[in-house]
PDB file of N, CA and C in Angstrom:
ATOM      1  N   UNK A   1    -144.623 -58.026 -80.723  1.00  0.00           N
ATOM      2  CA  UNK A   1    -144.565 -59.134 -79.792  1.00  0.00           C
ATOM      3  C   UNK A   1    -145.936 -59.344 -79.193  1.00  0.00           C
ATOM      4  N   UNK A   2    -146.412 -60.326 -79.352  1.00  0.00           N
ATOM      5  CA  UNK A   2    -147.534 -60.853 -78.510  1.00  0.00           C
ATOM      6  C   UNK A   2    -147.551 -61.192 -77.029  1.00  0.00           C
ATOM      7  N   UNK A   3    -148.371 -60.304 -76.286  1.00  0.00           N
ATOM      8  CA  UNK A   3    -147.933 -60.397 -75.047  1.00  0.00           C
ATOM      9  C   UNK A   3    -148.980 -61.391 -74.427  1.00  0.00           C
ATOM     10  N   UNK A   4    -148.511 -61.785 -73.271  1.00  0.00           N
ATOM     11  CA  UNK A   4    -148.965 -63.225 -72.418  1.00  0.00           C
ATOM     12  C   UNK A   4    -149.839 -62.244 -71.657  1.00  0.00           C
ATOM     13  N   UNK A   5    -150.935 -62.683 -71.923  1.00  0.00           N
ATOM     14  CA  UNK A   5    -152.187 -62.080 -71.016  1.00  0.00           C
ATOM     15  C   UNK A   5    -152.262 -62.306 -69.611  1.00  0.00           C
ATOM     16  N   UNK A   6    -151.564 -63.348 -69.008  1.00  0.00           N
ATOM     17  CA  UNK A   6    -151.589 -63.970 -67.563  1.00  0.00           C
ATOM     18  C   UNK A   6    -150.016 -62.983 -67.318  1.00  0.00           C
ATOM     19  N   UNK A   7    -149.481 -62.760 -68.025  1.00  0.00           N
ATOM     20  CA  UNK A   7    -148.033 -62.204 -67.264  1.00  0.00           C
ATOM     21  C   UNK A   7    -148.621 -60.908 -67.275  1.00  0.00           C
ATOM     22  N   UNK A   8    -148.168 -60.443 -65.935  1.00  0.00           N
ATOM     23  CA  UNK A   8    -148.395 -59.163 -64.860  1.00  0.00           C
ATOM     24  C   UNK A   8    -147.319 -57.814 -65.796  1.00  0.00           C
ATOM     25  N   UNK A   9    -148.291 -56.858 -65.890  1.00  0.00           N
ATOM     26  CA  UNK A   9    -147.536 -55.487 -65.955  1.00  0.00           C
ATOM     27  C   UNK A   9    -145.853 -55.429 -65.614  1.00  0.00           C
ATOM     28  N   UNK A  10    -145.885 -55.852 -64.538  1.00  0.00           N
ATOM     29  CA  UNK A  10    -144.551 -56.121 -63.831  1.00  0.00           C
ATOM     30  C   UNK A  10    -143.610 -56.832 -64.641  1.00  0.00           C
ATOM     31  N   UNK A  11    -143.895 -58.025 -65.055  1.00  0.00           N
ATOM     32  CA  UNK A  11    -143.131 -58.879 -65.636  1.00  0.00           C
ATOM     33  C   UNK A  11    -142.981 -58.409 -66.800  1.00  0.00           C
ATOM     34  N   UNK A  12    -143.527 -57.969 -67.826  1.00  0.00           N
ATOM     35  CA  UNK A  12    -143.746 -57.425 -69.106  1.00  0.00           C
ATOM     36  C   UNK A  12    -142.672 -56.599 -69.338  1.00  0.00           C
ATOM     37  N   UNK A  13    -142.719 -55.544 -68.082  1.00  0.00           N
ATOM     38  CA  UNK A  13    -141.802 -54.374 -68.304  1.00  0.00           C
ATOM     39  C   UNK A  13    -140.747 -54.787 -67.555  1.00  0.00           C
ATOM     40  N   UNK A  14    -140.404 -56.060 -66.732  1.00  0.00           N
ATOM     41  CA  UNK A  14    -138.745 -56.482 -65.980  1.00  0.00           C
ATOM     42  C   UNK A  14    -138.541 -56.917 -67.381  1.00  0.00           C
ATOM     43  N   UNK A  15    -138.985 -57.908 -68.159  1.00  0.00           N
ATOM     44  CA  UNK A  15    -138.340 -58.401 -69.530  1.00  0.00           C
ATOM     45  C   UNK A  15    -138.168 -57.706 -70.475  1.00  0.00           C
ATOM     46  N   UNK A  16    -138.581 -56.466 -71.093  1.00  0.00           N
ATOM     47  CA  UNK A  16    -138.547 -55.080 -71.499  1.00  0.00           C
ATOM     48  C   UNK A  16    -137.147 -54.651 -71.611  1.00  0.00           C
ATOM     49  N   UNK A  17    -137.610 -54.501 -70.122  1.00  0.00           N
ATOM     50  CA  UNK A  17    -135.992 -53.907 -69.416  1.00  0.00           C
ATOM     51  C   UNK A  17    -134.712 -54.653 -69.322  1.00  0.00           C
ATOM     52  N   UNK A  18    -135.199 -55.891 -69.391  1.00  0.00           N
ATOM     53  CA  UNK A  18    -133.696 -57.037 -69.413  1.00  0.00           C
ATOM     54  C   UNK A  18    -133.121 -57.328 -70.987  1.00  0.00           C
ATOM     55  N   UNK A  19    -134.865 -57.317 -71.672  1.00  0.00           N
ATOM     56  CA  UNK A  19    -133.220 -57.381 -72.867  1.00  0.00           C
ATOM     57  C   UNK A  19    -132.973 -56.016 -73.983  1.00  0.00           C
ATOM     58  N   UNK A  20    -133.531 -54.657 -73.412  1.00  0.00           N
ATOM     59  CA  UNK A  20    -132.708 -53.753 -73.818  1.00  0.00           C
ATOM     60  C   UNK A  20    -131.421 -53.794 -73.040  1.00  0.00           C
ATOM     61  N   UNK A  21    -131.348 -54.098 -71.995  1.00  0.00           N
ATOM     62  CA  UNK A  21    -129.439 -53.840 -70.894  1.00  0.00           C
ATOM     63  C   UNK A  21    -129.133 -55.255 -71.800  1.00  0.00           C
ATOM     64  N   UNK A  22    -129.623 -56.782 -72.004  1.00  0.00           N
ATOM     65  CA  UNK A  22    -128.736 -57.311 -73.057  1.00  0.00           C
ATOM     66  C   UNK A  22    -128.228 -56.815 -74.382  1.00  0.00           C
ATOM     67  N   UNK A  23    -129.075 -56.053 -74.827  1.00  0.00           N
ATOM     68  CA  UNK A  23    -128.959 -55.384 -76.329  1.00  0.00           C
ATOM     69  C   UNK A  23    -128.056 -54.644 -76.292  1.00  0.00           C
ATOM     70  N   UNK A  24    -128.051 -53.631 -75.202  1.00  0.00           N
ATOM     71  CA  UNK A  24    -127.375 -52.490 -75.230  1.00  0.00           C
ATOM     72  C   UNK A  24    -125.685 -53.397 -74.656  1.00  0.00           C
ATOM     73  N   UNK A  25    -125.422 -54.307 -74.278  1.00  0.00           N
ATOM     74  CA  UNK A  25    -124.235 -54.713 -73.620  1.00  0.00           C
ATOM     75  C   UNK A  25    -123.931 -55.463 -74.823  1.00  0.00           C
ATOM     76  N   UNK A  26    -124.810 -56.229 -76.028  1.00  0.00           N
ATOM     77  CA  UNK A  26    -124.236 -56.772 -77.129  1.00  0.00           C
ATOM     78  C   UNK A  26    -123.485 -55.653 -78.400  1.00  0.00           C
ATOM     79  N   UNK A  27    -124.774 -54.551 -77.834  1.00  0.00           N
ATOM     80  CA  UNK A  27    -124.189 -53.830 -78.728  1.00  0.00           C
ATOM     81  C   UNK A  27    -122.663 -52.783 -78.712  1.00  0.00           C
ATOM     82  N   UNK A  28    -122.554 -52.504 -77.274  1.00  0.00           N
ATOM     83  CA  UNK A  28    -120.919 -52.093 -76.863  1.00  0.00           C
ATOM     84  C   UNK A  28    -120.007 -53.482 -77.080  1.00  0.00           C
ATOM     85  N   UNK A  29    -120.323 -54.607 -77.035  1.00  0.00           N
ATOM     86  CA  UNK A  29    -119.592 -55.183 -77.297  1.00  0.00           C
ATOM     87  C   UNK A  29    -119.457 -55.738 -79.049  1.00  0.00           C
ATOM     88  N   UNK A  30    -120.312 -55.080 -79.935  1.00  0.00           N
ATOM     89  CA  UNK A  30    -119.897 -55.373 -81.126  1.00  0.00           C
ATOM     90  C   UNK A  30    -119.204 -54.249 -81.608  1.00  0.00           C
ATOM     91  N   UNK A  31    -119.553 -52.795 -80.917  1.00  0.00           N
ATOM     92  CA  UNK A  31    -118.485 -51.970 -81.301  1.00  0.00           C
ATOM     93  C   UNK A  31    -116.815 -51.978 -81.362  1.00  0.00           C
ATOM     94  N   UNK A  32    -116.642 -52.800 -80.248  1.00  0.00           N
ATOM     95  CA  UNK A  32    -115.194 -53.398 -79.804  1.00  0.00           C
ATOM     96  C   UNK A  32    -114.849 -53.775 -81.002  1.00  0.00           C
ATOM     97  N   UNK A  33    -115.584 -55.093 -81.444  1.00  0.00           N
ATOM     98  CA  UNK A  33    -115.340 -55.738 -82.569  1.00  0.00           C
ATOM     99  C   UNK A  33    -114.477 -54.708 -83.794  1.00  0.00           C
ATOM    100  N   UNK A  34    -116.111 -53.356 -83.957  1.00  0.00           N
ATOM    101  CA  UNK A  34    -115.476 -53.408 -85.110  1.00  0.00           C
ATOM    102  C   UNK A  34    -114.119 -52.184 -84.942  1.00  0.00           C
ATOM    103  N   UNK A  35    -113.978 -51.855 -83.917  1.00  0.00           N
ATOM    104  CA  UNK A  35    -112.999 -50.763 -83.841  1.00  0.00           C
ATOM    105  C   UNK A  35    -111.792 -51.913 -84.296  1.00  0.00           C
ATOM    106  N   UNK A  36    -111.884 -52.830 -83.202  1.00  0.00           N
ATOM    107  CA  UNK A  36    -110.523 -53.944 -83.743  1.00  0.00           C
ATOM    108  C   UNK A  36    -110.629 -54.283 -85.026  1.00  0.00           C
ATOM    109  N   UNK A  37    -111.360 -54.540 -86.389  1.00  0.00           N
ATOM    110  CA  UNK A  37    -111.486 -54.550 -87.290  1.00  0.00           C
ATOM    111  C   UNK A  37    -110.788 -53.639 -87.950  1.00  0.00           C
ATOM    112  N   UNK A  38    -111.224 -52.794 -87.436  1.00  0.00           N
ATOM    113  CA  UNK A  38    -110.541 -51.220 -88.424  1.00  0.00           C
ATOM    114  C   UNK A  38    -109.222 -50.919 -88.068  1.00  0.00           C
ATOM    115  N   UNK A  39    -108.611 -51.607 -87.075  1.00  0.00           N
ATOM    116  CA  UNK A  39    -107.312 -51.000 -85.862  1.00  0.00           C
ATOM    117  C   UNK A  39    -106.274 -52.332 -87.246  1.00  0.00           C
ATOM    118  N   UNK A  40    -107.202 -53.262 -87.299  1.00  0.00           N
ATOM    119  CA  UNK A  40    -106.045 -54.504 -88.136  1.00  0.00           C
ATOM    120  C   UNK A  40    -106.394 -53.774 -89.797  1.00  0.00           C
ATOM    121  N   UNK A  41    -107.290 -53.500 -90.205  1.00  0.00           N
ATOM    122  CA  UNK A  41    -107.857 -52.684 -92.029  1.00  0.00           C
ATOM    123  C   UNK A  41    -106.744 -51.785 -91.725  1.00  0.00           C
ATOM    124  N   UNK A  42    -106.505 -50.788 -90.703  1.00  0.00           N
ATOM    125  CA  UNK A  42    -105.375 -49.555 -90.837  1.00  0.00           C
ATOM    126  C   UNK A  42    -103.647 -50.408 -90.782  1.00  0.00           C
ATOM    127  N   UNK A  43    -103.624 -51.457 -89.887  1.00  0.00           N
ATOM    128  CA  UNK A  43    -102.534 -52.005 -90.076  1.00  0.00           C
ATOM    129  C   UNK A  43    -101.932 -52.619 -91.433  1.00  0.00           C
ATOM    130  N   UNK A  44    -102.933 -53.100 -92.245  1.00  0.00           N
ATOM    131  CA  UNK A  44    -103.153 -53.571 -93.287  1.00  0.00           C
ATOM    132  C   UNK A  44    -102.253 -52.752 -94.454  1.00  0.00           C
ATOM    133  N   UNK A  45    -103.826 -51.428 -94.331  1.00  0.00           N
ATOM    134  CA  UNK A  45    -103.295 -50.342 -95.151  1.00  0.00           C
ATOM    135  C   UNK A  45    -101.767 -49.890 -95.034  1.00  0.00           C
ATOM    136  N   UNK A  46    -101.608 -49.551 -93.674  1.00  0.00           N
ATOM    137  CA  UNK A  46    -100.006 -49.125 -93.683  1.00  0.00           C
ATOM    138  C   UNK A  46     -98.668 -50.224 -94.093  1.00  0.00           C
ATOM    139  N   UNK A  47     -99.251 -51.311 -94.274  1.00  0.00           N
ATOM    140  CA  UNK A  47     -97.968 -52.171 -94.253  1.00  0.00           C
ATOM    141  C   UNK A  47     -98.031 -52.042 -95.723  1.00  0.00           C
ATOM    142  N   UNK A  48     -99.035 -52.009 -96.622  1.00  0.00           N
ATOM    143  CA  UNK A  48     -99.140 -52.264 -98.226  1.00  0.00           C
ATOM    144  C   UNK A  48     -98.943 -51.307 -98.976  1.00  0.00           C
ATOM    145  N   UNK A  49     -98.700 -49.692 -98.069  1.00  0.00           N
ATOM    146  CA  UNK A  49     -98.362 -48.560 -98.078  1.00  0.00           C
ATOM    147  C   UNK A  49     -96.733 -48.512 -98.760  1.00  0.00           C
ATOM    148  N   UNK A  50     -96.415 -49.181 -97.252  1.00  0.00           N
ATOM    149  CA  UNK A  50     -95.002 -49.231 -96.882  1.00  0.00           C
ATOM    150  C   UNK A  50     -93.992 -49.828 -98.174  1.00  0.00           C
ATOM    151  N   UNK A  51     -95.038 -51.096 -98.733  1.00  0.00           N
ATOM    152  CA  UNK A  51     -94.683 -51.935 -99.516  1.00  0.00           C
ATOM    153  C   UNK A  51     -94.353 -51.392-101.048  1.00  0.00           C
ATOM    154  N   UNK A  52     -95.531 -50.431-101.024  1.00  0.00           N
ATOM    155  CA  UNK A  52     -95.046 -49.608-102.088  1.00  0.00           C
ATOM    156  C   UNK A  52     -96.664 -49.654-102.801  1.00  0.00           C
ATOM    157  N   UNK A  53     -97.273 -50.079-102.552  1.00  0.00           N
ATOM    158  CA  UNK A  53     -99.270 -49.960-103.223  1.00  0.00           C
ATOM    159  C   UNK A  53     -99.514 -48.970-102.905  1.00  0.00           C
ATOM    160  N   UNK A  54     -99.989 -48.474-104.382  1.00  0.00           N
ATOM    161  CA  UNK A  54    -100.686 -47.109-104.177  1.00  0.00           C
ATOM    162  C   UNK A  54    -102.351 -47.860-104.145  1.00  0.00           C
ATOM    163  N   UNK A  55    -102.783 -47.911-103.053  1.00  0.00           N
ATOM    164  CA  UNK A  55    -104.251 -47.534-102.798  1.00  0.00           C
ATOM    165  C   UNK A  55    -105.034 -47.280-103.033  1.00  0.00           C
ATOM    166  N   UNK A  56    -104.452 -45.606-103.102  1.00  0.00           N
ATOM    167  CA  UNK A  56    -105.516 -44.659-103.348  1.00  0.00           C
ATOM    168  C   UNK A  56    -105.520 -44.442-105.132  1.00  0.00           C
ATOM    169  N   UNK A  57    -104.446 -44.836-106.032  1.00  0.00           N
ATOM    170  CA  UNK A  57    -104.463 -46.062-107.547  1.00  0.00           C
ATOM    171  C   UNK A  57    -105.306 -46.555-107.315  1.00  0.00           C
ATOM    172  N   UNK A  58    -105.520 -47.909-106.882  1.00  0.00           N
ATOM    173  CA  UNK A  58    -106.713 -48.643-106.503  1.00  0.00           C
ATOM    174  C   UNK A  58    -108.378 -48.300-106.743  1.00  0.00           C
ATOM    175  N   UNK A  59    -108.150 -47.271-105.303  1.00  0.00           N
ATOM    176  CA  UNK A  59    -109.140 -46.745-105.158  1.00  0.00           C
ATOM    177  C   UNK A  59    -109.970 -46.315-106.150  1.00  0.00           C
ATOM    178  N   UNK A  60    -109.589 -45.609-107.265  1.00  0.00           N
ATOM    179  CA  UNK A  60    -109.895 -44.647-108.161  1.00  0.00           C
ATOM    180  C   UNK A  60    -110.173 -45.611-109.306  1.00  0.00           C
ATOM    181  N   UNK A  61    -109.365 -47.065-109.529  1.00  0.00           N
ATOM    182  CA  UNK A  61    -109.505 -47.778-110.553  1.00  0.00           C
ATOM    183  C   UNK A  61    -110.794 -47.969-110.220  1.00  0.00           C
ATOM    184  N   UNK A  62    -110.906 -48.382-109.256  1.00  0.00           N
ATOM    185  CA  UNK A  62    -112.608 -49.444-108.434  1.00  0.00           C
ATOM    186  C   UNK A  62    -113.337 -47.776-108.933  1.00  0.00           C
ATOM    187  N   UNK A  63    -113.528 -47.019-109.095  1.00  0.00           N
ATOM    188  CA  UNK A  63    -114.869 -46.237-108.688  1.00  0.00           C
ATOM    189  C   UNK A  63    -114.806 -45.759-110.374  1.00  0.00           C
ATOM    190  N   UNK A  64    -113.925 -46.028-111.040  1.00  0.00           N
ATOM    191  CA  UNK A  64    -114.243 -45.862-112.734  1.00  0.00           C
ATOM    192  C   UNK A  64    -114.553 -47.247-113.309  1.00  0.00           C
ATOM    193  N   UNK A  65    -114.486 -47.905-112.853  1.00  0.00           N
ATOM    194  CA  UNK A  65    -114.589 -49.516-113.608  1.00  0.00           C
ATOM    195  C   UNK A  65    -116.006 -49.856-112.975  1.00  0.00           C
ATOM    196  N   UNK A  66    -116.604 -49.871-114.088  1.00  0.00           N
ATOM    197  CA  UNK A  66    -118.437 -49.729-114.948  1.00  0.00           C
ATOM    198  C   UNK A  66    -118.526 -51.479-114.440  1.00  0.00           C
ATOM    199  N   UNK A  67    -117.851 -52.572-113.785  1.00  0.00           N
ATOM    200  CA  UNK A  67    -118.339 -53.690-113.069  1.00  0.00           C
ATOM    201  C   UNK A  67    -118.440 -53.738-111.696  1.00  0.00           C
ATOM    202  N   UNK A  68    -117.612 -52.625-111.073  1.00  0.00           N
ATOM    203  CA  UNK A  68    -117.769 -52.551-109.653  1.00  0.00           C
ATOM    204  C   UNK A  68    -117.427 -53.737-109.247  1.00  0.00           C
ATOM    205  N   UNK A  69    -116.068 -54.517-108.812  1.00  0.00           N
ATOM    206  CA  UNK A  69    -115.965 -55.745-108.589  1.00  0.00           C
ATOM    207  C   UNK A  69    -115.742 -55.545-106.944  1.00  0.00           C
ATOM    208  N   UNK A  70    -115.644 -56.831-106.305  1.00  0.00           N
ATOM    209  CA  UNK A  70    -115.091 -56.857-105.176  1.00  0.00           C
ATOM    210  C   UNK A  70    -113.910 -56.533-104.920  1.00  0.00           C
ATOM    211  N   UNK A  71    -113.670 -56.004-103.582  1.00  0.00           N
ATOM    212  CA  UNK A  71    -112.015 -55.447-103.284  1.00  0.00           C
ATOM    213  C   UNK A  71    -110.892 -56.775-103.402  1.00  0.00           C
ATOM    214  N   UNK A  72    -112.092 -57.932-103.151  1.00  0.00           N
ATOM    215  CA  UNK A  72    -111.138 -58.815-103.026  1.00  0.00           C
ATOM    216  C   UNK A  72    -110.859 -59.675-103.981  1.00  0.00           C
ATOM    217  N   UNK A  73    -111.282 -59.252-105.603  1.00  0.00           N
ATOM    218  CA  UNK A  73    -110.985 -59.946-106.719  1.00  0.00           C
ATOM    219  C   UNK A  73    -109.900 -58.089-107.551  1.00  0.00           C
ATOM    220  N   UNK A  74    -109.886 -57.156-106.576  1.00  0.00           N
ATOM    221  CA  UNK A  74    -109.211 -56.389-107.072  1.00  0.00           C
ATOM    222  C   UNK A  74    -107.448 -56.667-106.387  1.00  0.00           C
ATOM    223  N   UNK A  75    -107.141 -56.720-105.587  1.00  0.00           N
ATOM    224  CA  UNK A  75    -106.505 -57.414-104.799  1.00  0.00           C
ATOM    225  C   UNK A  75    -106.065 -58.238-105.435  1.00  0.00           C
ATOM    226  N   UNK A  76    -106.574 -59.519-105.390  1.00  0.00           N
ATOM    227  CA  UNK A  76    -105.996 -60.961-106.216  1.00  0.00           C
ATOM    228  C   UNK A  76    -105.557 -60.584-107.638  1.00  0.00           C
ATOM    229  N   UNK A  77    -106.139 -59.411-108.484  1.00  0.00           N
ATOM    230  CA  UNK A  77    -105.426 -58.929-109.633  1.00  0.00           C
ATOM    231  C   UNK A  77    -104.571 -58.374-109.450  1.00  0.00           C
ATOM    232  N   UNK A  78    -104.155 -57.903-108.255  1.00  0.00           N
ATOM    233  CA  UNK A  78    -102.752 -56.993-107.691  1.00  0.00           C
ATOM    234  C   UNK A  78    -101.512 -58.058-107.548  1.00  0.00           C
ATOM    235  N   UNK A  79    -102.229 -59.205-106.563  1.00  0.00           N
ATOM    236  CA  UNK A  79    -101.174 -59.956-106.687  1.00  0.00           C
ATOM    237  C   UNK A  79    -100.706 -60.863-107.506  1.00  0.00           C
ATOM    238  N   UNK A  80    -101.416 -61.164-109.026  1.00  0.00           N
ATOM    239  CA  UNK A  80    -100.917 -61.636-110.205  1.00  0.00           C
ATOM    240  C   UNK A  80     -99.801 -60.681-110.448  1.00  0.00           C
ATOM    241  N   UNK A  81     -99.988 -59.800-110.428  1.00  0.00           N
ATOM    242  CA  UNK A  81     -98.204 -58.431-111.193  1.00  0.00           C
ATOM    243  C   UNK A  81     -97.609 -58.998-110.705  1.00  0.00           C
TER     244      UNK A  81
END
């Protein structure tokens, strides 16, 4: 960052200081995010569980298959069966 030669020591380090406490308050608040992310991915998992998808099938297809596709063109081949 290029600093303003006329702005005072003072000011340099109040703006410093203001947007690490923004950073740091964006960043507790993107954690939220992703915990809720993962809180609906586990709801997900358990309902498709329930349903009768083996997963962890899945899982194992994706990490031997030499194209590595997206989960979500593995999926859409799930729901053609």
């Amino acid at each position: 960052m290029v600093e303003n030669e006329n702005a005072s020591k003072e000011e340099q380090i109040g703006f410093h200081k203001g947007a690490l406490s923004t950073l740091a308050k964006e960043r507790q608040e993107f954690l939220k995010l992703v915990n809720i992310v993962e809180q609906l991915m586990q709801m997900h998992v358990k309902a498709l569980q329930e349903l009768g998808v083996d997963l962890q099938k899945m899982a194992e297809e994706t990490k031997t298959n030499a194209d590595s596709k997206p989960i979500e063109d593995i999926v859409k081949k799930e729901q053609k069966k």
